[in-house]
Protein backbone atom coordinates (compact mmCIF):
# COMPACT_ATOMS: atom_id res chain seq x y z
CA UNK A 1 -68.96 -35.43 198.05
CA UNK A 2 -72.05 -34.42 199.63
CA UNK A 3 -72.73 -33.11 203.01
CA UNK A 4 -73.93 -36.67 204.87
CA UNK A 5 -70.40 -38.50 203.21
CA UNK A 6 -68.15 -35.36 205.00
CA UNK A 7 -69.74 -35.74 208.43
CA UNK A 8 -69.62 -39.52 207.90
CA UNK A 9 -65.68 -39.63 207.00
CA UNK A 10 -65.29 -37.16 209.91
CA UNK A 11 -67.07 -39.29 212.47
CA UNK A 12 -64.99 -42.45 211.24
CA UNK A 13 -61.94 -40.45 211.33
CA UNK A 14 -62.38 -39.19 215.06
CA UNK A 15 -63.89 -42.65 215.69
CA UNK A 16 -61.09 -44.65 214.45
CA UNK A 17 -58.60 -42.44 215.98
CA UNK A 18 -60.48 -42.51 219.62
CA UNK A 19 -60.26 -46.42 219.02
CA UNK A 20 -56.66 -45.73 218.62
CA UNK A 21 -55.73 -44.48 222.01
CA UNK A 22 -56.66 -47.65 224.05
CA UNK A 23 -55.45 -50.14 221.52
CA UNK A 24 -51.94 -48.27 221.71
CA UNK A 25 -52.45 -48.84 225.45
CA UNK A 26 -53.03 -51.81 226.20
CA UNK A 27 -50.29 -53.07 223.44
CA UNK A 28 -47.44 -50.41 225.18
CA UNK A 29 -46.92 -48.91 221.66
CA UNK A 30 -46.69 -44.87 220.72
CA UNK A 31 -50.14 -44.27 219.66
CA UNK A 32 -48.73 -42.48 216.42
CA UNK A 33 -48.36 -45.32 215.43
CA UNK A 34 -51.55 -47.16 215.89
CA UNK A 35 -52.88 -43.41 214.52
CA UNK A 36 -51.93 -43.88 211.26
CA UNK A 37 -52.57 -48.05 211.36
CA UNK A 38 -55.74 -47.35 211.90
CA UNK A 39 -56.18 -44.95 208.97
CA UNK A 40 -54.52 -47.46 206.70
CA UNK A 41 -57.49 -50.06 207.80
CA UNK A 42 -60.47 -47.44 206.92
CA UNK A 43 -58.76 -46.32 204.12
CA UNK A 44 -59.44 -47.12 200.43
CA UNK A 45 -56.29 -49.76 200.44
CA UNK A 46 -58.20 -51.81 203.21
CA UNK A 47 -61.97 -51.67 204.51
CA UNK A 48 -62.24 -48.53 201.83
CA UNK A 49 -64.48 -47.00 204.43
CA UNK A 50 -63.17 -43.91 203.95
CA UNK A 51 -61.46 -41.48 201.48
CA UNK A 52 -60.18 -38.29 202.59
CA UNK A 53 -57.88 -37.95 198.74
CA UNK A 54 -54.68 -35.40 199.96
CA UNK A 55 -56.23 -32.93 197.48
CA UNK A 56 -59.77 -32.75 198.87
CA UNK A 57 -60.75 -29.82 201.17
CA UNK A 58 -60.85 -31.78 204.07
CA UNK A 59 -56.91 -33.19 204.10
CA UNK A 60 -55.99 -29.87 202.65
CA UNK A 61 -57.86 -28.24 206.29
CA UNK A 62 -56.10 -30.57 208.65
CA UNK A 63 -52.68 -30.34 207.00
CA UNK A 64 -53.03 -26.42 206.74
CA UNK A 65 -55.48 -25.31 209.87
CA UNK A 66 -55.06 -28.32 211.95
CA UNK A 67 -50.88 -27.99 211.32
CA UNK A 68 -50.86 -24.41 211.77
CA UNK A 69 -53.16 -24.92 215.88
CA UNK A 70 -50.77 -28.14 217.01
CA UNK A 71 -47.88 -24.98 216.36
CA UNK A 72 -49.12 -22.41 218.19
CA UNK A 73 -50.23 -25.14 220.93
CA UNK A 74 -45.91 -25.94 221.02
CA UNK A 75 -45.57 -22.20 221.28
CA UNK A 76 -47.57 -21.84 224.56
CA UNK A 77 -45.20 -24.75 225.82
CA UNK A 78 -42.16 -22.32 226.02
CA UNK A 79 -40.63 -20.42 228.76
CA UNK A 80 -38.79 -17.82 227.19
CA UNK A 81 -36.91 -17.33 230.89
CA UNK A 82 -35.78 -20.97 231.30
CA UNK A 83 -34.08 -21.31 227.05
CA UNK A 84 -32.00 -17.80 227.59
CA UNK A 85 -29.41 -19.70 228.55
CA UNK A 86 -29.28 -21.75 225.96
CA UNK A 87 -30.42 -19.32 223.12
CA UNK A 88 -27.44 -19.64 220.80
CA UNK A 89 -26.77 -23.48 221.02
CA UNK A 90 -30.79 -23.38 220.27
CA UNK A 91 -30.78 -20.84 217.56
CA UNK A 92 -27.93 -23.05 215.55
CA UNK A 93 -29.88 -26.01 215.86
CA UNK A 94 -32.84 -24.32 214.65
CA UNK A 95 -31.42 -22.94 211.63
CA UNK A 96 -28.72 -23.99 210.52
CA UNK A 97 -28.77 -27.54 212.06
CA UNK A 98 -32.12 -28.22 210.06
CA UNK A 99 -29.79 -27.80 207.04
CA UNK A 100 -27.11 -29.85 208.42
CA UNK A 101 -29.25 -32.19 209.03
CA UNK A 102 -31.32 -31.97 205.46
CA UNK A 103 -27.44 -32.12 203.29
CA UNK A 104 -26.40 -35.24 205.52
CA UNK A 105 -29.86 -37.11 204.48
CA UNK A 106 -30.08 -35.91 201.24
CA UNK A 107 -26.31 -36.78 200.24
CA UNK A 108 -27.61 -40.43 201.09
CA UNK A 109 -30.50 -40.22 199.44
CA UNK A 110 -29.20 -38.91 196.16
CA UNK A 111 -27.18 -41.91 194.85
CA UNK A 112 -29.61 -44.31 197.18
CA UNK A 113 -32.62 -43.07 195.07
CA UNK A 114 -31.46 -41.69 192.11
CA UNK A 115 -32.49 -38.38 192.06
CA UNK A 116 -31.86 -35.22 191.68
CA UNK A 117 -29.74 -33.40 194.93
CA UNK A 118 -32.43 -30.96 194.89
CA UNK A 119 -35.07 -33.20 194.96
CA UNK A 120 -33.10 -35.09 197.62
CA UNK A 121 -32.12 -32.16 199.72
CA UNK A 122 -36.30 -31.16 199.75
CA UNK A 123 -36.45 -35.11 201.16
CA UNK A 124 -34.11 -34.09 203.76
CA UNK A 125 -35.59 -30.59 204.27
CA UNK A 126 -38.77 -32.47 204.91
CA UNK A 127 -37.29 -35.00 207.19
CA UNK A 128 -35.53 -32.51 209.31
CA UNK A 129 -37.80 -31.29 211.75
CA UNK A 130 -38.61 -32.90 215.16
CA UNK A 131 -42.25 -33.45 216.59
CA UNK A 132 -42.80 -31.44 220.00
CA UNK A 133 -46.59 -33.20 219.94
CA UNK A 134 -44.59 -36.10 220.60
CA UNK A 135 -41.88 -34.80 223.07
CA UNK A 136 -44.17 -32.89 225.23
CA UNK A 137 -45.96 -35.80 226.20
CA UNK A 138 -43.24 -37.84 226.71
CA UNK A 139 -40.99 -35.57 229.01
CA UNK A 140 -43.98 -34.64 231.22
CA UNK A 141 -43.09 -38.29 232.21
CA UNK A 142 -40.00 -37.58 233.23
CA UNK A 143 -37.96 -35.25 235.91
CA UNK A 144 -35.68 -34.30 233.18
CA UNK A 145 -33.60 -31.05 233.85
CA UNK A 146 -35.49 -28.17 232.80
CA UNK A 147 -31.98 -27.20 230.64
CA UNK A 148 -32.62 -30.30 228.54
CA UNK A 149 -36.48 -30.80 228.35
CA UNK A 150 -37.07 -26.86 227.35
CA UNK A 151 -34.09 -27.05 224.86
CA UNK A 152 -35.55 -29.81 223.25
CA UNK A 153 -38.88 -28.96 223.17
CA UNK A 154 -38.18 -25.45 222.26
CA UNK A 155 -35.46 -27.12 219.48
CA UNK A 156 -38.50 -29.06 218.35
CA UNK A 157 -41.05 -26.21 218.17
CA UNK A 158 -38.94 -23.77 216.24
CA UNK A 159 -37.51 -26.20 213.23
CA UNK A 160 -41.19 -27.37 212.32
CA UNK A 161 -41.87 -23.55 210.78
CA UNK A 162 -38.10 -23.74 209.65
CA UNK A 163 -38.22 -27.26 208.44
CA UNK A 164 -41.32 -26.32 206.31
CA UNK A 165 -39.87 -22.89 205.20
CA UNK A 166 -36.66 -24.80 203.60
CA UNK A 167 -39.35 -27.34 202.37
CA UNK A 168 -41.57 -25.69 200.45
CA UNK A 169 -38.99 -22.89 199.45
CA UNK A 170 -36.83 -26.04 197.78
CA UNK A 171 -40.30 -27.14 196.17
CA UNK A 172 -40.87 -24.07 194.82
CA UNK A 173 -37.18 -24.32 193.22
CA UNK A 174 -37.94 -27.84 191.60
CA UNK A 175 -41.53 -26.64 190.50
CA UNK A 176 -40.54 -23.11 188.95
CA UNK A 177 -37.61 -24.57 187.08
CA UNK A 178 -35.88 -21.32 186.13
CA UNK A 179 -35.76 -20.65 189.77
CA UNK A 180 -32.10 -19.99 190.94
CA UNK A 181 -30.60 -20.99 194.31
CA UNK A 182 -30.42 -17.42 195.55
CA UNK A 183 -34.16 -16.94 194.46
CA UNK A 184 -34.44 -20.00 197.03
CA UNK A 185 -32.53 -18.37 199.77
CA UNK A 186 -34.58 -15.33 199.40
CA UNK A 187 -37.47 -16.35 199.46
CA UNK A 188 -36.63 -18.56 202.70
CA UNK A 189 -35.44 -15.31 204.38
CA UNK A 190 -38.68 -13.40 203.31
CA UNK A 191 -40.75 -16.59 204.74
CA UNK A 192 -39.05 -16.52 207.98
CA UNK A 193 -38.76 -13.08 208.41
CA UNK A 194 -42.52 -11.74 207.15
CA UNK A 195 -44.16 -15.05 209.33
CA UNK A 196 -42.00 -13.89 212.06
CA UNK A 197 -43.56 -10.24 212.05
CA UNK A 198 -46.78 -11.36 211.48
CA UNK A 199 -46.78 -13.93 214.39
CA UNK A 200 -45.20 -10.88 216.79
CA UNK A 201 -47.96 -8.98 215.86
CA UNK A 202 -50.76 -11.50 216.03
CA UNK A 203 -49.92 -12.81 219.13
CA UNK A 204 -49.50 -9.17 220.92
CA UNK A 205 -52.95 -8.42 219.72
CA UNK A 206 -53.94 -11.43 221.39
CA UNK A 207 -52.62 -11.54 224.02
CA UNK A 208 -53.94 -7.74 224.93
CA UNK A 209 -57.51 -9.38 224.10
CA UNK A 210 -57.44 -12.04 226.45
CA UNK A 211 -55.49 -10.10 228.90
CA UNK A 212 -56.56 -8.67 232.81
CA UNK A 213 -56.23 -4.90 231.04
CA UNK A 214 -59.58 -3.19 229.89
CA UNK A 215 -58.52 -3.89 226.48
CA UNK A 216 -59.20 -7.85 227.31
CA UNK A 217 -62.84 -8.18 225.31
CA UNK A 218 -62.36 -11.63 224.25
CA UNK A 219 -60.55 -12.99 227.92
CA UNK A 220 -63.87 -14.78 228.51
CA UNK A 221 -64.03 -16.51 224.87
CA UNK A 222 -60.08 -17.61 224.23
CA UNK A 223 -61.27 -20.65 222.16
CA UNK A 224 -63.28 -18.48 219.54
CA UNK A 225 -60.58 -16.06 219.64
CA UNK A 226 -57.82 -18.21 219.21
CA UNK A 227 -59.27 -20.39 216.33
CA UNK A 228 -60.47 -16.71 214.46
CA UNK A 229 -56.75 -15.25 214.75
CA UNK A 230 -55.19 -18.34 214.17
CA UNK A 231 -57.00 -18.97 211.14
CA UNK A 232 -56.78 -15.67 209.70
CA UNK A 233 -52.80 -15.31 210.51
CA UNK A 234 -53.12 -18.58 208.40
CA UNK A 235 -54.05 -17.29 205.16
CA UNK A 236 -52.80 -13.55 206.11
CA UNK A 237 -49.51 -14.61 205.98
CA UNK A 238 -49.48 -16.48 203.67
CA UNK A 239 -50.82 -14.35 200.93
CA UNK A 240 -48.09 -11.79 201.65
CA UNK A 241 -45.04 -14.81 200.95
CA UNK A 242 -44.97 -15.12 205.06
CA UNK A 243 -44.52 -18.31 206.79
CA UNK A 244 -47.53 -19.19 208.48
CA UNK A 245 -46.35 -22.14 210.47
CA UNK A 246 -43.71 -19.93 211.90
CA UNK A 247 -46.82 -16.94 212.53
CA UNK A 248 -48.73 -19.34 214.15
CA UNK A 249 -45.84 -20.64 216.80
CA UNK A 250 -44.77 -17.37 217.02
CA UNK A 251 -48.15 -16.02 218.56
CA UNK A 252 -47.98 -19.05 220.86
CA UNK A 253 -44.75 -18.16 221.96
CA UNK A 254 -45.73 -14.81 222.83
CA UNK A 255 -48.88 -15.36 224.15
CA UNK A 256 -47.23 -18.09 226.62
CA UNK A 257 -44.89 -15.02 227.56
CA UNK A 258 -46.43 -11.84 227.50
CA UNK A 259 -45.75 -11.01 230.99
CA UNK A 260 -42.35 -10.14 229.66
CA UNK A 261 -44.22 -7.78 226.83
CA UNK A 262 -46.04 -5.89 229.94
CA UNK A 263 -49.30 -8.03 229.65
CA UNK A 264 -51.40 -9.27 232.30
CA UNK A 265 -52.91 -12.58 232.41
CA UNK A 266 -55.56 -13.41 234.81
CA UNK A 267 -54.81 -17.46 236.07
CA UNK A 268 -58.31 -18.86 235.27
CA UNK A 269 -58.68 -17.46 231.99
CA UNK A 270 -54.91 -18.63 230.67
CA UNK A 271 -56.12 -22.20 232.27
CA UNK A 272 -59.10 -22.13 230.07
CA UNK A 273 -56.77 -21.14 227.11
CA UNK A 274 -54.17 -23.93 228.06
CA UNK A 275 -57.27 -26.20 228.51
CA UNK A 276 -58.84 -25.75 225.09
CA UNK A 277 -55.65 -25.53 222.83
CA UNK A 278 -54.75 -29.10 223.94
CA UNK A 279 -57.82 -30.61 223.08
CA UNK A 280 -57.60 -28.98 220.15
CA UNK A 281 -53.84 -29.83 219.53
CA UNK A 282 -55.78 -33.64 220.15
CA UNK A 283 -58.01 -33.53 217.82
CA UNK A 284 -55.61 -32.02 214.85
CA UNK A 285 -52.88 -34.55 216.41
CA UNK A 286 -55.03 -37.45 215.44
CA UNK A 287 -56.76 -36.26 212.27
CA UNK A 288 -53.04 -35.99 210.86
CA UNK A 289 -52.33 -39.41 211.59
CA UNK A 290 -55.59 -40.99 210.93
CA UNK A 291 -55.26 -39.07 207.35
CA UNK A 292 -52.20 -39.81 206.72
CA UNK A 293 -52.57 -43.39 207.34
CA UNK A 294 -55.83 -43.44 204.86
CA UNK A 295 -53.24 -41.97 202.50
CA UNK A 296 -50.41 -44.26 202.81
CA UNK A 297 -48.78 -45.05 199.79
CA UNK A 298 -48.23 -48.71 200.45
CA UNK A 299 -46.54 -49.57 196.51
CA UNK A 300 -44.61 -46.54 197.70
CA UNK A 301 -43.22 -48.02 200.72
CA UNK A 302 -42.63 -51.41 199.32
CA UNK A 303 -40.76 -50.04 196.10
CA UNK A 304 -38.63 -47.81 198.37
CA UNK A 305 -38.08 -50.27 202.06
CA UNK A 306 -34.58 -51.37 201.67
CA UNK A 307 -33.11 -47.99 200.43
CA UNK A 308 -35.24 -46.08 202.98
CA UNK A 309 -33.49 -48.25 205.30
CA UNK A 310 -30.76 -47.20 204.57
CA UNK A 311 -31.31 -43.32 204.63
CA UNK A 312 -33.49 -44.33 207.95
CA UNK A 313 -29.24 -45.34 209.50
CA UNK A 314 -27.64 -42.21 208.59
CA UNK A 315 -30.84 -40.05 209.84
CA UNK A 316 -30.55 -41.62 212.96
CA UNK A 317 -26.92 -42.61 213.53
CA UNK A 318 -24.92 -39.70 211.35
CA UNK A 319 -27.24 -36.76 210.87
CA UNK A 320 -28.53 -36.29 214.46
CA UNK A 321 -25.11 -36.77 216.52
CA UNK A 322 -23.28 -34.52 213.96
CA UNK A 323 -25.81 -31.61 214.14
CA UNK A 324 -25.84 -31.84 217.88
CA UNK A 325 -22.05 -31.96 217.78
CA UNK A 326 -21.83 -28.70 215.84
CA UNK A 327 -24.12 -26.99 216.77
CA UNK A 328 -23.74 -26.81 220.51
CA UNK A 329 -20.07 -27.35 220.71
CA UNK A 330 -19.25 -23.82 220.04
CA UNK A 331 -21.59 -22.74 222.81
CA UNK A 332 -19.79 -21.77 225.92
CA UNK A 333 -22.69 -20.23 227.65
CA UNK A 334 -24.65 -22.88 227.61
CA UNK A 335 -22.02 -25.35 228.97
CA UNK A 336 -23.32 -28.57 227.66
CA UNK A 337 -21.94 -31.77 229.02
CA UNK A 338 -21.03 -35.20 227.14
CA UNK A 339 -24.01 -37.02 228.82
CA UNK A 340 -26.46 -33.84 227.87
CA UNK A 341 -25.12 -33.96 224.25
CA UNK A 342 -25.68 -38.10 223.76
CA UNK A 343 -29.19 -37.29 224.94
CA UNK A 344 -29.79 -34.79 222.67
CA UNK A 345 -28.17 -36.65 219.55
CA UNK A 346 -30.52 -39.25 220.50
CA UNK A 347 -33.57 -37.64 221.38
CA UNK A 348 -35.76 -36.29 218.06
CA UNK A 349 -38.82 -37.87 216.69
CA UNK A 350 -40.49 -37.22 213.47
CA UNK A 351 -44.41 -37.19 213.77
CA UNK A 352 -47.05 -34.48 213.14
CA UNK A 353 -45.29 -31.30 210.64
CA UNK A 354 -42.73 -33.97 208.70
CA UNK A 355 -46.30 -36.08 207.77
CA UNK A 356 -48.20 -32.93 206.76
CA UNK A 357 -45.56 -31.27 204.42
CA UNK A 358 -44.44 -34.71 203.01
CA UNK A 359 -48.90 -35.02 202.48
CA UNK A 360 -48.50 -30.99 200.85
CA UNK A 361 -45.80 -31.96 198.65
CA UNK A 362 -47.63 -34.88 197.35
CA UNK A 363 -50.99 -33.47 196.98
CA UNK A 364 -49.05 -30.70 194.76
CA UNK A 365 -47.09 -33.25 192.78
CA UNK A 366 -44.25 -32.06 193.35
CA UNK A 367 -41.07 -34.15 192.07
CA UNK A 368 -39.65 -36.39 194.78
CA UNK A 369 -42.97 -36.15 197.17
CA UNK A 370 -43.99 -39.75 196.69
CA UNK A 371 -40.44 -40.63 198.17
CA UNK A 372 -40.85 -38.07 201.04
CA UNK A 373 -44.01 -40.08 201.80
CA UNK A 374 -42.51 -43.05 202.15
CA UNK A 375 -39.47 -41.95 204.33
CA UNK A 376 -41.53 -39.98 206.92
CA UNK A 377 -44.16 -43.00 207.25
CA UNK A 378 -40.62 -44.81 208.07
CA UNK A 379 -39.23 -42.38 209.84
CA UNK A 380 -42.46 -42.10 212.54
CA UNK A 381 -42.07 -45.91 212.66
CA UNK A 382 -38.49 -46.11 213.29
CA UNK A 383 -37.99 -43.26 215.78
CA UNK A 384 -40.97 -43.84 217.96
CA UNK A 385 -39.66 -47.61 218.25
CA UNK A 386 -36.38 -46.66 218.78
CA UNK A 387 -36.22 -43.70 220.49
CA UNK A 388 -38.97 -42.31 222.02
CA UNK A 389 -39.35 -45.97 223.93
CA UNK A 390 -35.76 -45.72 224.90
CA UNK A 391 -35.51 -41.79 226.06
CA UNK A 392 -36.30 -42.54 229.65
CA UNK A 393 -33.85 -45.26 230.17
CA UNK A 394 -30.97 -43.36 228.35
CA UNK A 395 -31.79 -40.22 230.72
CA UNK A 396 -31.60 -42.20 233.85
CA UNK A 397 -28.50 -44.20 232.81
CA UNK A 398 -26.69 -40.51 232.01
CA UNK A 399 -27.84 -38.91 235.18
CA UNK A 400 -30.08 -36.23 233.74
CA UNK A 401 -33.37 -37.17 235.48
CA UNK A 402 -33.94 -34.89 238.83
CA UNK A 403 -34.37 -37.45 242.07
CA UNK A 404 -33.72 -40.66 239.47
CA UNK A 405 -37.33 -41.24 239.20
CA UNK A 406 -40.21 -41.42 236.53
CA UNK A 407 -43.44 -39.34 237.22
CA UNK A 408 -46.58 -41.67 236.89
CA UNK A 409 -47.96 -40.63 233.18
CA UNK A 410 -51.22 -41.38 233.88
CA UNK A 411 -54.55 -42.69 232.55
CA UNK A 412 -55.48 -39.68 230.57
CA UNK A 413 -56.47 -39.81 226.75
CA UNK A 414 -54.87 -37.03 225.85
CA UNK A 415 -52.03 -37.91 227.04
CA UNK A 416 -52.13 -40.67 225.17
CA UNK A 417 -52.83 -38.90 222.23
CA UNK A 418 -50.55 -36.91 221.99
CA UNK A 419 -47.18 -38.95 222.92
């Protein structure tokens, strides 16, 4: 592919995704979904205007890159002051409710598919994590309680890097063959722990460069800065068996709070950083859909519909509630109440990270990936029909919306995009 056929598939990518936003619009639909309809149509199954192959540089940039900004965008969305409260309940859903969650779906999926409960449990690993590019959005609509909103958002933020970590250490099981189950576990720890220290350090460095303090050289450029660091975390990480998903929402997450770390932030330059990351988090929002729609693997999804139905009711219906359930049951601190746990078993979507792994796993071939595919591309369908249309009427009907009112959402595109 030559130089004029990238910066034509990119300009019918953006195009077709900008096209997107109003058709989802004026229809009343999640634009996710018309994201990844519209991808379908350009793609080689359709018009065959475009063919971005999951192998080629350019899906491998937007599933790695693009994946790695739309995290550290959900990291500068948390308050570390307003989750304290609720830091255990959040820390069991993060970790080990994502593996709840991935031994409900994948003792389903098992017999449903017949496959392996490895290969199954990496369907469920990949399945587990929530979307906060499609939360955000949607609860800036609301006058949720800040308990709730932040919980979930946070909830959402943390088990993408998780999600992945139990992922692609389960894929690295199936792949390696002589790899044990404790290998597995260790090498999840080591992910989690070495992205964890490398996003801590990352986003203290900058953080100090875009900061009021004489040290803050790059406060009038955040947008270069950000996209070098970010992109060198990336691959820094990574190359030392780190987590980079987790480094990059990590630096987010202390950038967004580095008052508590002693750091000054002047107000006009952290509003041009908030400014740029989300139309960057719009862009990489709807080059993952676009892509993954050109991608689709519609024999996929017609060989595997009535089973990934099935998997699809105990996602929804089993997995959530009972994660929710024992997870934040034993937390007394946090005091939850029956109508803030039905919201929460209710409230997840699967959108952005779920799409890119599932996109990973197949580019790599890895056993089970064509099946992951297929049960994300249902999964975004089912839960942003389901639930994210019906989170504002549950929240109002169990009391948890402040002065029982919606906020106006507004005309704005990227708004739109990203919800």
């Amino acid at each position: 592919m030559d130089g004029q056929e990238v910066l034509r598939d990119i300009g019918l990518i953006l195009g077709a995704g900008l096209l997107a936003v109003p058709v989802a619009s004026l229809l009343r639909i999640p634009v996710m979904l018309v994201l990844v309809g519209a991808g379908a149509l350009v793609g080689p199954s359709v018009l065959g205007l475009v063919e971005n192959p999951l192998d080629g540089i350019g899906a491998q940039l937007v599933f790695t890159l693009g994946v790695s900004l739309i995290l550290f965008h959900g990291g500068l969305q948390i308050s570390l002051r307003v989750i304290s409260r609720t830091a255990f309940g959040l820390g069991m859903l993060v970790l080990p409710g994502v593996l709840i969650t991935a031994l409900i779906v994948a003792t389903v999926t098992a017999p449903v598919f017949s496959v392996p409960f490895t290969v199954a449990l990496l369907i469920g690993a990949v399945l587990a994590a929530t979307d906060p590019a499609i939360l955000i959005p949607l609860f800036d609509r609301l006058r949720l309680r800040p308990k709730i909103s932040q919980t979930v958002i946070a909830e959402s933020a943390f088990n993408d890097p998780t999600g992945t970590i139990l992922a692609l250490a389960i894929a690295t099981a199936i792949v390696g063959g002589g790899v044990t189950m404790s290998d597995t576990v260790l090498a999840f720890g080591q992910s989690l722990a070495v992205g964890a220290l490398f996003g801590l350090g990352g986003g203290l460095l900058l953080a100090l460069m875009l900061s009021s303090h004489r040290v803050g050289i790059w406060r009038e450029s955040p947008a270069v800065a950000v996209l070098a660091l970010v992109s060198l975390e990336y691959f820094t990480a990574d190359e030392f068996g780190g987590s980079s998903y987790l480094a990059a929402f990590v630096m987010g997450l202390v950038v967004a709070n580095s008052d508590l770390f002693g750091i000054r932030r002047n107000l006009e330059h952290t509003g041009k950083l908030k400014s740029f990351m989300d139309q960057v988090a719009e862009i990489a929002v709807l080059a993952v859909f676009v892509t993954l729609g050109i991608n689709l693997p519609f024999a996929a999804l017609q060989e595997y519909f009535w089973g990934g139905l099935v998997v699809m009711a105990v996602f929804i219906f089993v997995a959530r509630p009972v994660t929710v359930l024992v997870c934040l049951l034993p937390d007394r601190r946090g005091k939850w109440t029956w109508q803030e746990l039905v919201f929460l078993s209710w409230c997840r979507e699967t959108g952005v990270v779920p799409a890119a792994i599932a996109s990973l796993l197949l580019a790599r071939q890895v056993e089970g990936a064509e099946i992951a595919v297929a049960l994300v591309a249902m999964a975004i369908v089912v839960t942003l029909l389901l639930q994210a249309t019906t989170a504002g009427l549950l929240a109002r009907r169990l009391g948890l919306i402040e002065g029982g009112a919606l906020l106006s959402s507004g005309p704005e595109v990227g708004r739109s995009l990203r919800g």
